[in-house]
N, C-alpha and C. Protein backbone atom coordinates (compact mmCIF):
# COMPACT_ATOMS: atom_id res chain seq x y z
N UNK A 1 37.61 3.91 -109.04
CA UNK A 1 36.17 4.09 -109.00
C UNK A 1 35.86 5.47 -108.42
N UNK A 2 35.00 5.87 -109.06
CA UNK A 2 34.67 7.49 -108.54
C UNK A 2 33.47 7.45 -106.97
N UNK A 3 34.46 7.63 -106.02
CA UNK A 3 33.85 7.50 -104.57
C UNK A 3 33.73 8.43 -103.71
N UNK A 4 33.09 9.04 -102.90
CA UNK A 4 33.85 9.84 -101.66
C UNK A 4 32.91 8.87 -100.22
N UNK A 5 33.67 8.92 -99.71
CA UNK A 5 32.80 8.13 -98.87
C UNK A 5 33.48 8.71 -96.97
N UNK A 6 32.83 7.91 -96.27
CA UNK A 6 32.67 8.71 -94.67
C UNK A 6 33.92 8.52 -94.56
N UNK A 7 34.88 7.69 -94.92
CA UNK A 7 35.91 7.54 -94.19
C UNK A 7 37.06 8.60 -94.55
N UNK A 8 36.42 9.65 -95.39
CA UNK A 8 37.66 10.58 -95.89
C UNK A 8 37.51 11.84 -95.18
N UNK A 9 38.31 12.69 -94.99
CA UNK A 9 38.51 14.20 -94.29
C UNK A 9 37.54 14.54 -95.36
N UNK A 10 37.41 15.87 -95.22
CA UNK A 10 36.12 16.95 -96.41
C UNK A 10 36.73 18.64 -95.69
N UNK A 11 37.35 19.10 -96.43
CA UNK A 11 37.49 20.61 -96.02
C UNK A 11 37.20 21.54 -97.34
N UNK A 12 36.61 22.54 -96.51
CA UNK A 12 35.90 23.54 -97.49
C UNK A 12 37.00 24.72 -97.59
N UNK A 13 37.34 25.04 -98.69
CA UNK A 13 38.15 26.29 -98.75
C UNK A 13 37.36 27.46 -98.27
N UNK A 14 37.98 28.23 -97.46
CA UNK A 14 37.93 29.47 -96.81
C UNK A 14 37.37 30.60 -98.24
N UNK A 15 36.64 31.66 -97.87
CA UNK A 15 36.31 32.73 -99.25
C UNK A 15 35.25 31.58 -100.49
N UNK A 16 35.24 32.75 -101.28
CA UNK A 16 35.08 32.18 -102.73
C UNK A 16 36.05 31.84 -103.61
N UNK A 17 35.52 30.82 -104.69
CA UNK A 17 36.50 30.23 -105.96
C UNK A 17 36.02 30.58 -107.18
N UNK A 18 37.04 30.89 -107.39
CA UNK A 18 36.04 31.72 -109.24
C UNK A 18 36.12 30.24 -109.93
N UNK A 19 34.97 30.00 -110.28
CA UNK A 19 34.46 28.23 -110.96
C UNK A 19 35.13 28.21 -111.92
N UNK A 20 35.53 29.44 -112.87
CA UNK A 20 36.75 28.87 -113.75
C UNK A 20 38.38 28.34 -113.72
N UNK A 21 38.28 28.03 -112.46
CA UNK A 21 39.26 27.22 -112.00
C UNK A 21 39.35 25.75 -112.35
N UNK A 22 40.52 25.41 -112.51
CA UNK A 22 40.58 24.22 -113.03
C UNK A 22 41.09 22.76 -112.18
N UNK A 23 41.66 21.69 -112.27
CA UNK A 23 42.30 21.25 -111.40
C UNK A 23 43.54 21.88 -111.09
N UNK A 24 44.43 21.90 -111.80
CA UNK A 24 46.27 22.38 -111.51
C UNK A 24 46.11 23.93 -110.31
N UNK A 25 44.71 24.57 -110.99
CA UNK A 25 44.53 25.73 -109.97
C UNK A 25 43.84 25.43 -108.92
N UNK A 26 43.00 24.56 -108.86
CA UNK A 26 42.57 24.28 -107.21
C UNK A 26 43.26 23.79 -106.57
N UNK A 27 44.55 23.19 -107.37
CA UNK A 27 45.49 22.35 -106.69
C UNK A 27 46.22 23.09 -105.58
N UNK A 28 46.88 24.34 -106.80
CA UNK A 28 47.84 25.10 -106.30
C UNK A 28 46.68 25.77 -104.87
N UNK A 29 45.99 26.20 -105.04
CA UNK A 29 45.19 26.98 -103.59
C UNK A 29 45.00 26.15 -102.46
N UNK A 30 44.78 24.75 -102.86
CA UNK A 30 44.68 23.52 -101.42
C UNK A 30 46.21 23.81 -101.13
N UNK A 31 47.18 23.62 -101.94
CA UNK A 31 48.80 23.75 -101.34
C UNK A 31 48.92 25.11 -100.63
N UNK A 32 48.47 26.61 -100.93
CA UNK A 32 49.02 27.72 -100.64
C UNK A 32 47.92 28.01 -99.58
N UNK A 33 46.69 27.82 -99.89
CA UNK A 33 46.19 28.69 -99.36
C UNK A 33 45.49 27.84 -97.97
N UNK A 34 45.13 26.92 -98.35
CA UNK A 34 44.87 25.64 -97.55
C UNK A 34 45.34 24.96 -96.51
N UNK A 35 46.99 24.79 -97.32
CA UNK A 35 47.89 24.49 -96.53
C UNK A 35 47.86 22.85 -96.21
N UNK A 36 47.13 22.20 -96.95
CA UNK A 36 47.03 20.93 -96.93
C UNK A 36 47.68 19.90 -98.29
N UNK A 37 47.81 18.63 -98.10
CA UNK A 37 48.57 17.85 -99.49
C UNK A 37 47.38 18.09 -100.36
N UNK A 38 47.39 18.26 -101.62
CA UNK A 38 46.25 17.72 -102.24
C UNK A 38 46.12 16.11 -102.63
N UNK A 39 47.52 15.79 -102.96
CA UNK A 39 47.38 14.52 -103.24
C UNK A 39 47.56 13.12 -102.06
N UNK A 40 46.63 13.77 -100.95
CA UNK A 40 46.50 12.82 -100.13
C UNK A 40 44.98 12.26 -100.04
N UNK A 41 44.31 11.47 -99.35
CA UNK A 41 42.91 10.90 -99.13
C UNK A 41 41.69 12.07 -98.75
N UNK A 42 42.13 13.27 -98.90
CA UNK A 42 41.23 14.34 -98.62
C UNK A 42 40.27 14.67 -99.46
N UNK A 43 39.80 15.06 -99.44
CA UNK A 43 38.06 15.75 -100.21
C UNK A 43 38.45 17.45 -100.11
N UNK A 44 38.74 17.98 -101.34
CA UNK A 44 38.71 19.73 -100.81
C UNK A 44 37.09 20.54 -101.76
N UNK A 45 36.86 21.06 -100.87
CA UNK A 45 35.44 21.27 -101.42
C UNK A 45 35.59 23.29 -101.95
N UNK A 46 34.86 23.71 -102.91
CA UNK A 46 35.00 25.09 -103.30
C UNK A 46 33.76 25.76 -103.95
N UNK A 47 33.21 26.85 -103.36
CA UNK A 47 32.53 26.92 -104.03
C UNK A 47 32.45 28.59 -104.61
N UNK A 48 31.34 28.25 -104.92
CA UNK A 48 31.15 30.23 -106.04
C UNK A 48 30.76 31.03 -105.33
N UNK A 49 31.25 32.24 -105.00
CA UNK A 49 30.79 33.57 -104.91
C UNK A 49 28.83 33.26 -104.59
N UNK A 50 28.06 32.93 -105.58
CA UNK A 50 26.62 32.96 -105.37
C UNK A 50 26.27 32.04 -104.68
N UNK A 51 27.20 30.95 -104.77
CA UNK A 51 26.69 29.66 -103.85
C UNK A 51 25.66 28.67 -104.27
N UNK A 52 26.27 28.87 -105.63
CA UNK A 52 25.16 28.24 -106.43
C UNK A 52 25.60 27.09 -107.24
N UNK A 53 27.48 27.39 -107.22
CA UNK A 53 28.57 26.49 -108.01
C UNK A 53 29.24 25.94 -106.73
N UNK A 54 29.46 24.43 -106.92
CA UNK A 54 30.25 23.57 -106.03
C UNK A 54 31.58 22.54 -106.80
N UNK A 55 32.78 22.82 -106.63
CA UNK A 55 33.59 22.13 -107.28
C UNK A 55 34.03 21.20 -106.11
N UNK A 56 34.77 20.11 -105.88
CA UNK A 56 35.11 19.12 -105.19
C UNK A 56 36.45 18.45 -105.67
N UNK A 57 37.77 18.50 -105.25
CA UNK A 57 38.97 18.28 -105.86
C UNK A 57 39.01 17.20 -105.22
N UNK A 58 39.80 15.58 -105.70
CA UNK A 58 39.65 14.77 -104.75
C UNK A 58 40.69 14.07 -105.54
N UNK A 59 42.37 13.14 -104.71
CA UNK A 59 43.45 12.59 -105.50
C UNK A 59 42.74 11.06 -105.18
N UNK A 60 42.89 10.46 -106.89
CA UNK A 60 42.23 9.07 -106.69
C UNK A 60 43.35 8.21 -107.07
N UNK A 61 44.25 7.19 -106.25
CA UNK A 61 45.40 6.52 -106.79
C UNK A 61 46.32 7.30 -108.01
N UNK A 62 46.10 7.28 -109.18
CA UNK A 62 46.96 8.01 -110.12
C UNK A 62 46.52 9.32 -110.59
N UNK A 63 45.67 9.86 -109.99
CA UNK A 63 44.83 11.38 -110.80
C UNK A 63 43.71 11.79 -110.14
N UNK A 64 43.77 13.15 -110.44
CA UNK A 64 42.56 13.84 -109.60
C UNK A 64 41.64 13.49 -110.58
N UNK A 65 40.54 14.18 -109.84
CA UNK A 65 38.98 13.52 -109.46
C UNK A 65 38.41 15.04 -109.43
N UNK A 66 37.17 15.99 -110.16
CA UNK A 66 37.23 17.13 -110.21
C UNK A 66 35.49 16.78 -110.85
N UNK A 67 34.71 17.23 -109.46
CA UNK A 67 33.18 17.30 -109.45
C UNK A 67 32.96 18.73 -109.71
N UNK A 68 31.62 18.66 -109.93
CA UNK A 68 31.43 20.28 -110.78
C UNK A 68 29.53 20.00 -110.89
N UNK A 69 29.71 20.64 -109.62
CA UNK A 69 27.60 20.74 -109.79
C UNK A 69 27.53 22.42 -109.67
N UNK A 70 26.43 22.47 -110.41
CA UNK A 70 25.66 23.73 -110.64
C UNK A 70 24.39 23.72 -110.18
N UNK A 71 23.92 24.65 -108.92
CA UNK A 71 22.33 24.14 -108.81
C UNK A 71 21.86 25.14 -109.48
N UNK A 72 20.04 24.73 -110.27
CA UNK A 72 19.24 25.61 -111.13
C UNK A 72 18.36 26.68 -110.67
N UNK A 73 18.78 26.45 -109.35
CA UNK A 73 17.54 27.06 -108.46
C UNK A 73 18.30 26.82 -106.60
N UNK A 74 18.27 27.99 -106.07
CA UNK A 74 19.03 27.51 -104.55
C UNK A 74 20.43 27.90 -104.35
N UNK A 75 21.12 27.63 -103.08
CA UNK A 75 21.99 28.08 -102.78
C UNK A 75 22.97 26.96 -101.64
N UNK A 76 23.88 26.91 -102.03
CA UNK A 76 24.75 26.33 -100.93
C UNK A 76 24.97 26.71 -99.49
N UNK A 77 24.62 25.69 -98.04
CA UNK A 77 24.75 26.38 -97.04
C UNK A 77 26.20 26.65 -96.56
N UNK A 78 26.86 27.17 -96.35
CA UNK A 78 28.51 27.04 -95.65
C UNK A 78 27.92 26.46 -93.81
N UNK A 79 29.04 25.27 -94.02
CA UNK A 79 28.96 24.92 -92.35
C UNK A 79 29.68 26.33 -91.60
N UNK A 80 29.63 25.69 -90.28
CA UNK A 80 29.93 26.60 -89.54
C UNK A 80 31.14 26.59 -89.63
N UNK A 81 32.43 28.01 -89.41
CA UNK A 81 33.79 27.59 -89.13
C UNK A 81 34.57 27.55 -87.94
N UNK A 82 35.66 26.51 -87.79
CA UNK A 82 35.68 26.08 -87.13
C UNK A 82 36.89 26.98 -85.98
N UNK A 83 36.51 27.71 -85.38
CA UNK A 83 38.25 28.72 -84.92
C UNK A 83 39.18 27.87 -84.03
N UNK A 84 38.65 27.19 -83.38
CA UNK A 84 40.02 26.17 -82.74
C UNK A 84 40.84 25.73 -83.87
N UNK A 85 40.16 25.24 -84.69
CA UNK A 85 41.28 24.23 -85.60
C UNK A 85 41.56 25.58 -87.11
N UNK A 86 41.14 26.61 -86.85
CA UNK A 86 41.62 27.64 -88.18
C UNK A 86 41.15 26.96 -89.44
N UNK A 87 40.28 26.03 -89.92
CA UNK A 87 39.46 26.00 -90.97
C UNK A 87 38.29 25.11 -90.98
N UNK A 88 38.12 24.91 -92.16
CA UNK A 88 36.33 24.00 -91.94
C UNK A 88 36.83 22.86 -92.19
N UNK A 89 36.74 21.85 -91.61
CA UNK A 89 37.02 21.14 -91.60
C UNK A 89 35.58 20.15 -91.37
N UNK A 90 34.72 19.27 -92.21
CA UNK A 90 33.21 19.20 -92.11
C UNK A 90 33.24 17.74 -92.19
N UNK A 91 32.81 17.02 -91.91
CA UNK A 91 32.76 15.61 -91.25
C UNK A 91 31.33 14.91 -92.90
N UNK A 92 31.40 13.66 -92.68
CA UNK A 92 30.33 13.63 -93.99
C UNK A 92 29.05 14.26 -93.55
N UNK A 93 28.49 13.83 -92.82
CA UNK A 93 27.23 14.10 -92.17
C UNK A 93 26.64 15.80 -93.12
N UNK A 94 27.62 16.22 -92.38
CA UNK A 94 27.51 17.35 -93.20
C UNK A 94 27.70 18.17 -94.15
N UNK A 95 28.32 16.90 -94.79
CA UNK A 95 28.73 17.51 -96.36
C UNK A 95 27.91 17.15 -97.24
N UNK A 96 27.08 15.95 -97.07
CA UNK A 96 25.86 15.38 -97.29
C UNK A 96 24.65 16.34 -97.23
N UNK A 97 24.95 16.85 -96.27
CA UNK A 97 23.52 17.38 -95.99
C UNK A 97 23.68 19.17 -96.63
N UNK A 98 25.17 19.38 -96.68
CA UNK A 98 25.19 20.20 -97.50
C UNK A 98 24.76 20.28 -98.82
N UNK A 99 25.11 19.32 -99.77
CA UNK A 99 24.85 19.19 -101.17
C UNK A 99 23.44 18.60 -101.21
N UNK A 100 22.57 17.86 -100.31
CA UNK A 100 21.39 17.85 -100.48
C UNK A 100 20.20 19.34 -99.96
N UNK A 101 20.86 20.65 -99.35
CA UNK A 101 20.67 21.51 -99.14
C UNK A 101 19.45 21.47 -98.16
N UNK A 102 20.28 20.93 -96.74
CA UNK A 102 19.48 20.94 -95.67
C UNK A 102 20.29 22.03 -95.14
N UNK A 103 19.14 22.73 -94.02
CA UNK A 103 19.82 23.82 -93.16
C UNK A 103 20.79 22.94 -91.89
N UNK A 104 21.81 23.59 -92.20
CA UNK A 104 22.77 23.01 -91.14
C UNK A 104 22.65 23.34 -89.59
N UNK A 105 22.32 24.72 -89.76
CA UNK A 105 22.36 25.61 -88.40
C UNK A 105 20.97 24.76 -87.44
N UNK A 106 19.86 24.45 -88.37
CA UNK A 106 18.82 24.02 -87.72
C UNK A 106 18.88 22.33 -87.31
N UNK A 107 19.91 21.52 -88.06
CA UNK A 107 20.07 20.04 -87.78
C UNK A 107 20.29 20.28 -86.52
N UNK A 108 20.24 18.92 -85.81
CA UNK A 108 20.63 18.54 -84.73
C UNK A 108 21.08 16.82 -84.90
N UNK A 109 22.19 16.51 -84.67
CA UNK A 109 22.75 15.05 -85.22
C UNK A 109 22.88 14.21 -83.54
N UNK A 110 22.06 13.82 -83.78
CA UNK A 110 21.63 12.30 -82.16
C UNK A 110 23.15 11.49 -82.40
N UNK A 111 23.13 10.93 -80.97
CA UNK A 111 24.46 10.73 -80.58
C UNK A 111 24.47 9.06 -80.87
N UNK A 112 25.77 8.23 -81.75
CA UNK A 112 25.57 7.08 -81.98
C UNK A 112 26.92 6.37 -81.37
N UNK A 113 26.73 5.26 -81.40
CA UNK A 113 27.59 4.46 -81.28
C UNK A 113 29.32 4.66 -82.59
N UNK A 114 30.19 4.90 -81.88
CA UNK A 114 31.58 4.86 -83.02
C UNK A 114 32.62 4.40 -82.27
N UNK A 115 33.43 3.20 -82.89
CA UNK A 115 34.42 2.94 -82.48
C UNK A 115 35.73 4.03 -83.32
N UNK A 116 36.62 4.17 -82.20
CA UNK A 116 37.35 4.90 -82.82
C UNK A 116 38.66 4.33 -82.88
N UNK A 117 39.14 4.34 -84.25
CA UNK A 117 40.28 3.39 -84.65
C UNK A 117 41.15 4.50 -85.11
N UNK A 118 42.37 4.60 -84.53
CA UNK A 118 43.43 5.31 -84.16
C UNK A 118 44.47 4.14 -84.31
């Protein structure tokens, strides 16, 4: 079933992605450049130079999963990055609020209740 949901990692590749990239090539850049599995439970997110193209690579049981929005009007915000951990690494909250194109810098996210299962 085509899902992404809270319980998955979400990392944004570092730079721009030229949108004519395909899967086998976003693959290879989550492996090299990323430095992460692709074919694990992750979300790798990419977008265009204008910030106007968003691709989303994602391994679903037997095969990737390869989203592809174009907005007509607007621009993608980049979260903030993260220098302790050396990449973006973006939680849903804000990957959500990315693709619905809220300002990130201006959110403020109230503190809730989470059990944390480790």
């Amino acid at each position: 079933m085509f899902a992404l949901t809270k319980s998955m990692n979400y990392y944004l590749c570092p730079g721009y992605t030229d949108m004519r990239r395909g899967i086998y090539s976003l693959y290879q850049m989550v492996k090299t450049q990323m430095k992460r599995n692709p074919v694990s439970d992750e979300v790798f997110i990419f977008l265009g130079k204008t910030r106007r193209q968003i691709k989303i690579l994602h391994w679903e049981n037997d095969g990737f999963i390869l989203y592809h929005k174009k907005l007509e009007k607007g621009t993608y915000e980049l979260p903030v990055y993260s220098s302790l951990e050396d990449r973006y690494h973006i939680g849903w909250q804000t990957f959500v609020l990315m693709l619905e194109g809220v300002g990130m810098r201006s959110a403020t996210f109230r503190k809730r209740f989470e059990i944390s299962v480790k």
